[in-house]
Protein backbone atom coordinates (compact mmCIF):
# COMPACT_ATOMS: atom_id res chain seq x y z
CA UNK A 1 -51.14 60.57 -3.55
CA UNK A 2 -49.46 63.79 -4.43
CA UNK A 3 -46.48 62.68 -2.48
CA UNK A 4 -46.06 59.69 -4.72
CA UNK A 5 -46.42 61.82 -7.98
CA UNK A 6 -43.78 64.45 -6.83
CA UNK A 7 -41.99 61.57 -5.73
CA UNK A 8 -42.42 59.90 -8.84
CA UNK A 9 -41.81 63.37 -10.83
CA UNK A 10 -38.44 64.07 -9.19
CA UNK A 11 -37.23 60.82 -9.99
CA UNK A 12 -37.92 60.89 -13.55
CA UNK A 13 -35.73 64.02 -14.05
CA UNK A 14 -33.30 62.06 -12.78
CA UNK A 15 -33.00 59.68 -16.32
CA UNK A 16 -34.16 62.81 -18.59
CA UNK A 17 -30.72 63.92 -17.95
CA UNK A 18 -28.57 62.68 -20.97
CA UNK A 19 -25.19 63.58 -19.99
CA UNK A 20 -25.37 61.13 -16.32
CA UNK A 21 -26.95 58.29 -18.16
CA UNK A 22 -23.83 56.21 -18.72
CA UNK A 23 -20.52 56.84 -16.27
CA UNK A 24 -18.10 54.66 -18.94
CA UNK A 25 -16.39 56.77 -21.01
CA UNK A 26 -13.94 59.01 -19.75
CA UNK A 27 -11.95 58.79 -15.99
CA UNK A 28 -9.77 60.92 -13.76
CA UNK A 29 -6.83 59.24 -13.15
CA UNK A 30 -5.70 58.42 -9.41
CA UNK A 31 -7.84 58.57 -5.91
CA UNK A 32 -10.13 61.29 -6.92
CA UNK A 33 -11.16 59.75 -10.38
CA UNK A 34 -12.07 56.60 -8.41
CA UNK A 35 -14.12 58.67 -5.54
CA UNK A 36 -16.04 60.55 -8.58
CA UNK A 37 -17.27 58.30 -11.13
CA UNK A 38 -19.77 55.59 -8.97
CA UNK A 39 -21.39 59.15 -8.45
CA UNK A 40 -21.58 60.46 -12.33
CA UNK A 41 -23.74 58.22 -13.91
CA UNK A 42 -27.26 56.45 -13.39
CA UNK A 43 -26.34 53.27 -14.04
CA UNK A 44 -23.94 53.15 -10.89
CA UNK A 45 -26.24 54.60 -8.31
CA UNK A 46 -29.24 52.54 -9.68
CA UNK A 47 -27.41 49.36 -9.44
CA UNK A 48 -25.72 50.16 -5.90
CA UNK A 49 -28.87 51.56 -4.47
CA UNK A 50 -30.54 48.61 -5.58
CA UNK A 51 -28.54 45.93 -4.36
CA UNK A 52 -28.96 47.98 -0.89
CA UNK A 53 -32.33 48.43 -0.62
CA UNK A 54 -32.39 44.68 -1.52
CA UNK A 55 -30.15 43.38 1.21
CA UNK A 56 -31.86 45.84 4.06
CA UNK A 57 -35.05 43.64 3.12
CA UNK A 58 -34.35 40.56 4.78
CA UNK A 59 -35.90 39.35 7.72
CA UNK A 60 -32.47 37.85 9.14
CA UNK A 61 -29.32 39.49 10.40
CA UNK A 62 -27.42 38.88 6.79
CA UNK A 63 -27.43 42.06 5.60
CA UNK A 64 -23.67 43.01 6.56
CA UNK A 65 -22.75 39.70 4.56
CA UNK A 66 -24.36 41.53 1.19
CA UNK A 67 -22.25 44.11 1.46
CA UNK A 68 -19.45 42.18 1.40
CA UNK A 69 -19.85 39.90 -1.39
CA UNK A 70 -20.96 42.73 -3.01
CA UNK A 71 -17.25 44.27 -2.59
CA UNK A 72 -15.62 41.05 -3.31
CA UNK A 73 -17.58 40.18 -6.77
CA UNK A 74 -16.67 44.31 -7.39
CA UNK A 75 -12.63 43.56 -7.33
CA UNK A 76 -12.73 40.19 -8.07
CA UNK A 77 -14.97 41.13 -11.24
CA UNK A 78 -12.29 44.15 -11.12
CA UNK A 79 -9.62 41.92 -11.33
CA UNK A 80 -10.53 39.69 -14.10
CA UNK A 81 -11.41 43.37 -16.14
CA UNK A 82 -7.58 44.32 -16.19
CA UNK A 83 -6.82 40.90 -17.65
CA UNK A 84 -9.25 39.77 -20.06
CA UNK A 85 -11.27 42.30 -22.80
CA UNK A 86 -14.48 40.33 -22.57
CA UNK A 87 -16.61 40.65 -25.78
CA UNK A 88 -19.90 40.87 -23.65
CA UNK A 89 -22.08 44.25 -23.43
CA UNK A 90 -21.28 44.69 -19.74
CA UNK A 91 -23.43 48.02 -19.27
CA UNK A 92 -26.73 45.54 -20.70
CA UNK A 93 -25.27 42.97 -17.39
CA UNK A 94 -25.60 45.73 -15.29
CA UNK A 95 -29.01 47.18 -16.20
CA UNK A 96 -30.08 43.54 -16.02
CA UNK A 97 -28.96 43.47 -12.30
CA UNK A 98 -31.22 46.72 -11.77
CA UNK A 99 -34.55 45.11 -13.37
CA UNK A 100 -34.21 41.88 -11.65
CA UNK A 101 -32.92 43.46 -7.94
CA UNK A 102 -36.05 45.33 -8.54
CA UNK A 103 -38.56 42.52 -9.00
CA UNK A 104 -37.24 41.23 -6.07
CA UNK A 105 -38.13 45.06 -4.25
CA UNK A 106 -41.33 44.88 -5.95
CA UNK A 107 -42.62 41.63 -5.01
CA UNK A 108 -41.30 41.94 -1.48
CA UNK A 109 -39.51 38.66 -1.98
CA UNK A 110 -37.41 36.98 1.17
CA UNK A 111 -34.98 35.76 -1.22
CA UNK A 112 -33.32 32.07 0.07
CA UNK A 113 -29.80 33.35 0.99
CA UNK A 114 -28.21 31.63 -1.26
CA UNK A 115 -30.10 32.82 -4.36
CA UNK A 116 -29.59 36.01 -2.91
CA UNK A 117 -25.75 36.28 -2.40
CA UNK A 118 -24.97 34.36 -5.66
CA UNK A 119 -26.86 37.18 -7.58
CA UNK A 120 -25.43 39.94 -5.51
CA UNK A 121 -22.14 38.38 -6.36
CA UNK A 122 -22.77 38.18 -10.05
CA UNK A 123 -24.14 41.42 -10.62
CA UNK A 124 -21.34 43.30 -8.20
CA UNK A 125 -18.94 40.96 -10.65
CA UNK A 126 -20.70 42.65 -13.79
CA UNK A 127 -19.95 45.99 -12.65
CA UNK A 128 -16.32 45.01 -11.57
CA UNK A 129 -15.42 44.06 -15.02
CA UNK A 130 -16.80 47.11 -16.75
CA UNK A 131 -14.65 49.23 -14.49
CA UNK A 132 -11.72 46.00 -14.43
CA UNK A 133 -11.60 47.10 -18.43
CA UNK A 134 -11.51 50.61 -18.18
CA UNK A 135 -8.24 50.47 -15.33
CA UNK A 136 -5.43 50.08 -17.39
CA UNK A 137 -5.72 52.89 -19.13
CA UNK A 138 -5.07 54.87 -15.98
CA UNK A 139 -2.31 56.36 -14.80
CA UNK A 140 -2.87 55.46 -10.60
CA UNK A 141 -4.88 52.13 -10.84
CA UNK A 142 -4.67 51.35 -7.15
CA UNK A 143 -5.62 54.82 -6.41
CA UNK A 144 -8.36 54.68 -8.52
CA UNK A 145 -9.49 51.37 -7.62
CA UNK A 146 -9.26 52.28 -3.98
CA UNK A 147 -11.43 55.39 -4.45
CA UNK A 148 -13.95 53.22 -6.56
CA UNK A 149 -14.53 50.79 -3.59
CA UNK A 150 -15.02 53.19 -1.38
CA UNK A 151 -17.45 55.02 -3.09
CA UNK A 152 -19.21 51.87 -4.45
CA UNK A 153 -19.44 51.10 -0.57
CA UNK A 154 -21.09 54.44 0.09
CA UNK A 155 -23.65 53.89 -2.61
CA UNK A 156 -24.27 50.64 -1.28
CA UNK A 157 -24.88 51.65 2.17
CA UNK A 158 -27.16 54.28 1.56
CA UNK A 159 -29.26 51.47 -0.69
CA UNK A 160 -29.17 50.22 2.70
CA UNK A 161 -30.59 53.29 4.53
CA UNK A 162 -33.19 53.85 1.44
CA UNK A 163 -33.95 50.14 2.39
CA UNK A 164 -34.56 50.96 6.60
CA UNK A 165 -37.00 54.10 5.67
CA UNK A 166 -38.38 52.49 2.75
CA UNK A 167 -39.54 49.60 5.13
CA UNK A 168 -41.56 51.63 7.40
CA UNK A 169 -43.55 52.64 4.18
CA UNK A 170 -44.55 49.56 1.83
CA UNK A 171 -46.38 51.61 -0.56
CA UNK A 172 -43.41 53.74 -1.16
CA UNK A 173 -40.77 50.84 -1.42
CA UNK A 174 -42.75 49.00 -4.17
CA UNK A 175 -42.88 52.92 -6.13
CA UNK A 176 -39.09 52.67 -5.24
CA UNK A 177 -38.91 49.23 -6.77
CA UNK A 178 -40.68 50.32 -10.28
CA UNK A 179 -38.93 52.90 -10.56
CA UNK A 180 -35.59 50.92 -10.74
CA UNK A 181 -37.63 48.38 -13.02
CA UNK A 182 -38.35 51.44 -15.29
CA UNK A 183 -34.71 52.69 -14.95
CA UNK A 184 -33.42 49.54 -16.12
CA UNK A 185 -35.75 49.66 -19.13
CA UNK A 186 -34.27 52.54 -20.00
CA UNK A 187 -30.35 51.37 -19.31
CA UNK A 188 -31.29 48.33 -21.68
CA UNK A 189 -32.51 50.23 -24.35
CA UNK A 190 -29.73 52.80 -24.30
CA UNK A 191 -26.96 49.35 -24.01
């Protein structure tokens, strides 16, 4: 029990931190910018980490196919950013993504796969066109948009190792999935 309340502790000074709440305003230009920023503010890690530990749930051998969509819906969604100023709060999208991804934790839920990889397409989309936005503003966009995917990818695929260890302890995976639940609160009241 005192596990879970460390646990449970540590985490919480995680989103008492004001200045990593939000990751939107303000880049570095080029390769570097694009490594940095998935790893500057909550809302990135939650909603990668998330959509890992999500995929590694499954029972079948899809969870490779997650991580792709999730890459595609993060350029495509990338893609349509540079072109179109959407009028939509995109950072309430993505906390959105975090609280339902974590009912799905919390409930232990086999998703169907297609349920699944449409919402892991539309919330990877979400995040693509906050960041889509944000790119021509930049002096190196395929530098930074290179560095983004791959550290998107890293954040994913440790969701996926969280996932693998969080499976061999079902208490602590549904504590995991709350505390992205609560996160998310606190994304959608700060959105």
């Amino acid at each position: 029990m005192f596990n879970n309340i460390k646990y449970g502790l540590s985490l919480a000074v995680v989103l008492l931190l004001p200045q990593i709440a939000l990751a939107h305003p303000g880049h570095s230009h080029g390769l570097l910018g694009g490594l940095v920023h998935p790893f500057t503010g909550i809302d990135h890690i939650l909603g990668m980490l998330s959509i890992g530990v999500w995929a590694t749930a499954r029972k079948d051998n899809n969870k490779l196919l997650f991580f792709v969509m999730y890459i595609i819906g993060l350029v495509v969604g990338g893609m349509i950013g540079i072109d179109y100023k959407l009028q939509v709060n995109i950072d309430l999208m993505i906390a959105l993504s975090v609280g339902i991804t974590s009912l799905f934790i919390i409930r232990h839920v086999n998703t169907m796969l297609v349920i699944q990889s449409l919402l892991t397409v539309i919330f990877s989309f979400s995040h693509g066109l906050a960041h889509g936005s944000e790119i021509p503003s930049l002096a190196h966009p395929g530098a930074y948009i290179l560095g983004f995917i791959l550290s998107s990818s890293i954040l994913f695929l440790l969701g996926g190792v969280l996932g693998k260890f969080l499976s061999l302890h079902p208490n602590l995976k549904q504590n995991t999935g709350y505390f992205f639940l609560l996160s998310a609160i606190g994304l959608i009241l700060e959105s």
